[in-house]
C-alpha atoms as a PDB file:
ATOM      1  CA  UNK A   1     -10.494  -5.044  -5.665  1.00  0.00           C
ATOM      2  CA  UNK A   2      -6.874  -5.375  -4.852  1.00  0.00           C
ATOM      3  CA  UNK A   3      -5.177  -6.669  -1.497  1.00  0.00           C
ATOM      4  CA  UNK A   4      -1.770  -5.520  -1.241  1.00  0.00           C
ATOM      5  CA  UNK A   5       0.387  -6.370   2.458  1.00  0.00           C
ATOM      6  CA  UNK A   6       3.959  -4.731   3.135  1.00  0.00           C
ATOM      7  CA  UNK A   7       6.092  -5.378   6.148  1.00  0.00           C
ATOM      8  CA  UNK A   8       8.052  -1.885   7.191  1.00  0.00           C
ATOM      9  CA  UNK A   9      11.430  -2.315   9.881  1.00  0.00           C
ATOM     10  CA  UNK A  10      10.265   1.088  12.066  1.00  0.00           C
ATOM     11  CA  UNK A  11      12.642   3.060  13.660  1.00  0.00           C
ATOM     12  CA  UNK A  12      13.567   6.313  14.763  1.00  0.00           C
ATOM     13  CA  UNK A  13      13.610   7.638  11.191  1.00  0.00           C
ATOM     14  CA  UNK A  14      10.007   8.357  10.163  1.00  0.00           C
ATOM     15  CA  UNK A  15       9.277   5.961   7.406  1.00  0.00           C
ATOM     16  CA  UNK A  16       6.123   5.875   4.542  1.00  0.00           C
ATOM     17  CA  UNK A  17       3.721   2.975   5.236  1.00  0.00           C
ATOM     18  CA  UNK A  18       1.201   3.652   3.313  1.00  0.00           C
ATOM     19  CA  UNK A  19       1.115   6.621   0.100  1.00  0.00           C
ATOM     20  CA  UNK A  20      -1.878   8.574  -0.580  1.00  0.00           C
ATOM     21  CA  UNK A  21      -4.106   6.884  -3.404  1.00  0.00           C
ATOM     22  CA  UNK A  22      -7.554   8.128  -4.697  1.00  0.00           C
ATOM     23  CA  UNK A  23      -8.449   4.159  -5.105  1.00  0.00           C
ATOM     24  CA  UNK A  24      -7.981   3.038  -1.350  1.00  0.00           C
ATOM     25  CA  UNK A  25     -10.862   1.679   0.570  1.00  0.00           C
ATOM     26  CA  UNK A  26      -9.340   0.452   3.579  1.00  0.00           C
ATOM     27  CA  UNK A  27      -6.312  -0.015   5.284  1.00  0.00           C
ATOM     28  CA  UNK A  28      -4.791  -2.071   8.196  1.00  0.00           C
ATOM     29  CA  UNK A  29      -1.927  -1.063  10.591  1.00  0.00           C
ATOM     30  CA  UNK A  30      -0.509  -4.066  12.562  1.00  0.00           C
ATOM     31  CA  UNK A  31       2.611  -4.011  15.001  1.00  0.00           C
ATOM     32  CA  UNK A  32       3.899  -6.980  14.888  1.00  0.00           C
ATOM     33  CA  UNK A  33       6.967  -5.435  17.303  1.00  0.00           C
ATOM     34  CA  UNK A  34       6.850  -5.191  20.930  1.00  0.00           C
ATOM     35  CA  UNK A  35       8.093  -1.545  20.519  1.00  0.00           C
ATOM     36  CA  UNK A  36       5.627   1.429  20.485  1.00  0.00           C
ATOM     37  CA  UNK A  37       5.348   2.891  16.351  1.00  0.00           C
ATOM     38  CA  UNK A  38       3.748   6.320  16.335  1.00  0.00           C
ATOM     39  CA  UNK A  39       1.883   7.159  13.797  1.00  0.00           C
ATOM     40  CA  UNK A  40       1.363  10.467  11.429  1.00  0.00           C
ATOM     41  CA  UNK A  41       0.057  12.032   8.366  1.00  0.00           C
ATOM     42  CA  UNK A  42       3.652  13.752   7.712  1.00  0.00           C
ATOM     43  CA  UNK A  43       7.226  12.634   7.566  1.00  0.00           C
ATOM     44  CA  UNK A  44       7.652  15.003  10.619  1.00  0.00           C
ATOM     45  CA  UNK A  45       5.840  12.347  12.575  1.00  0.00           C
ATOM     46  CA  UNK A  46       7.884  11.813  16.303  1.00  0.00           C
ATOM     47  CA  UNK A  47       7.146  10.094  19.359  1.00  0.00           C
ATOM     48  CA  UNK A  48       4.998  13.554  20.878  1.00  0.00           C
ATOM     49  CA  UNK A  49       2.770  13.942  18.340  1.00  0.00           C
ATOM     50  CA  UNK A  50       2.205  10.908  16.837  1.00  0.00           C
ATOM     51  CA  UNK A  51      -0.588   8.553  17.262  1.00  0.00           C
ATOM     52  CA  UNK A  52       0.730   5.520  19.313  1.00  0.00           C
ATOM     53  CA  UNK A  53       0.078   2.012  17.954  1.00  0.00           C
ATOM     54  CA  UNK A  54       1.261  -0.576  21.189  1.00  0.00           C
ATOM     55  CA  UNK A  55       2.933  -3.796  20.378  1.00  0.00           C
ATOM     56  CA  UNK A  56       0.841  -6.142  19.367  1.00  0.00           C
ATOM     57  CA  UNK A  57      -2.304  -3.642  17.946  1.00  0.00           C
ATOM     58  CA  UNK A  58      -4.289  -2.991  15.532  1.00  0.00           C
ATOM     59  CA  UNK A  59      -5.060   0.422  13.375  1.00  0.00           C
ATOM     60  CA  UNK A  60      -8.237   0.076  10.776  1.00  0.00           C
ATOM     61  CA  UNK A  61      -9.160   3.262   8.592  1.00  0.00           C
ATOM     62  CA  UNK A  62     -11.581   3.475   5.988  1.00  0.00           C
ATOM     63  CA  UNK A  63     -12.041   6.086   3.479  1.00  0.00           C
ATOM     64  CA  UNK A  64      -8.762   8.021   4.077  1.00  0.00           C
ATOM     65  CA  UNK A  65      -7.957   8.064   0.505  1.00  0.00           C
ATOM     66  CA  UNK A  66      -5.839  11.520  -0.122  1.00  0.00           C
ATOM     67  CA  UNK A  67      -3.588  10.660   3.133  1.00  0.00           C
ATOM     68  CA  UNK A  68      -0.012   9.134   3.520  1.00  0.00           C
ATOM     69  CA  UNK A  69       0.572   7.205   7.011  1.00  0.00           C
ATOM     70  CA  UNK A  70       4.031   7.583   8.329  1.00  0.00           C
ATOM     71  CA  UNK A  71       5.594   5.413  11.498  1.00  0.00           C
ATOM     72  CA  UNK A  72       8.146   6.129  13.959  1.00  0.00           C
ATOM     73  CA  UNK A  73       9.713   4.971  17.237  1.00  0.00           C
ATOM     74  CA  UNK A  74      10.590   6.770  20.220  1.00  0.00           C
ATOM     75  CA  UNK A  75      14.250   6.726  21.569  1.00  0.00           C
ATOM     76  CA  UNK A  76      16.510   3.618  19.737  1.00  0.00           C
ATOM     77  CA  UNK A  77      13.590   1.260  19.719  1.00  0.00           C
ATOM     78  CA  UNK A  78      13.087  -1.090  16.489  1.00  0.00           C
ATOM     79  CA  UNK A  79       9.500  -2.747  15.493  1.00  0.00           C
ATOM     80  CA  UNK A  80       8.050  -4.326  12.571  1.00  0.00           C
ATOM     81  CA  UNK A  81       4.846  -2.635  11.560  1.00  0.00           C
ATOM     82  CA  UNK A  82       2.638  -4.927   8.574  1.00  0.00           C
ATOM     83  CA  UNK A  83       0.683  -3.322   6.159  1.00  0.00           C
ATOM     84  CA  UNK A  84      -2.408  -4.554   4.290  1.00  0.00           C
ATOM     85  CA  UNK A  85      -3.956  -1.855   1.702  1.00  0.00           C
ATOM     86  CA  UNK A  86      -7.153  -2.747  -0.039  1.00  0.00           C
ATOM     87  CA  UNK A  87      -7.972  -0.359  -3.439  1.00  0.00           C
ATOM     88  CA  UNK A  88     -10.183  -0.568  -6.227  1.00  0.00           C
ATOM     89  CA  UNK A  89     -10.350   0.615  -9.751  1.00  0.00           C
ATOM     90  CA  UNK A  90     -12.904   2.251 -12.025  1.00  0.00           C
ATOM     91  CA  UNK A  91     -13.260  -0.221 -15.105  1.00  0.00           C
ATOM     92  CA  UNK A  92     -13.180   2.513 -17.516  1.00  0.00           C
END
């Protein structure tokens, strides 16, 4: 198994926290911000239809291997979203 962390600057131009991978196994979101991210499946994401993650929370997922998480912020707010991205690999 591999644990891999990322820090992302959010903003009001949806960025790619996490790519799709066949090998992932679990996933944390963490804002580390005080500003609201919002989170989607698509680059599209916005501040309407995207799954709010407060200051200060926490997102775990499991299993969502074939999906790409995107964050955004609503208006001109800034936050700092952390990443950590467990995978594993066959040893083939």
């Amino acid at each position: 198994m591999t644990m891999v962390g990322s820090s992302f600057s959010v903003t009001t131009t949806a960025v790619l926290l996490i790519g799709s991978s066949t090998h992932r196994v679990r996933a944390e979101i963490h804002n580390t911000g005080s500003a609201t991210a919002y989170l989607g499946f698509t680059s599209s994401v916005n501040s309407g239809l995207g799954f709010p993650l407060f200051g200060g929370e926490k997102l775990k997922e499991n299993l969502t291997k074939g999906l790409d998480w995107y964050g955004i912020t609503g208006a001109s707010d800034t936050t700092t979203v952390k990443v950590i991205e467990q995978t594993v690999t066959n040893a083939n």
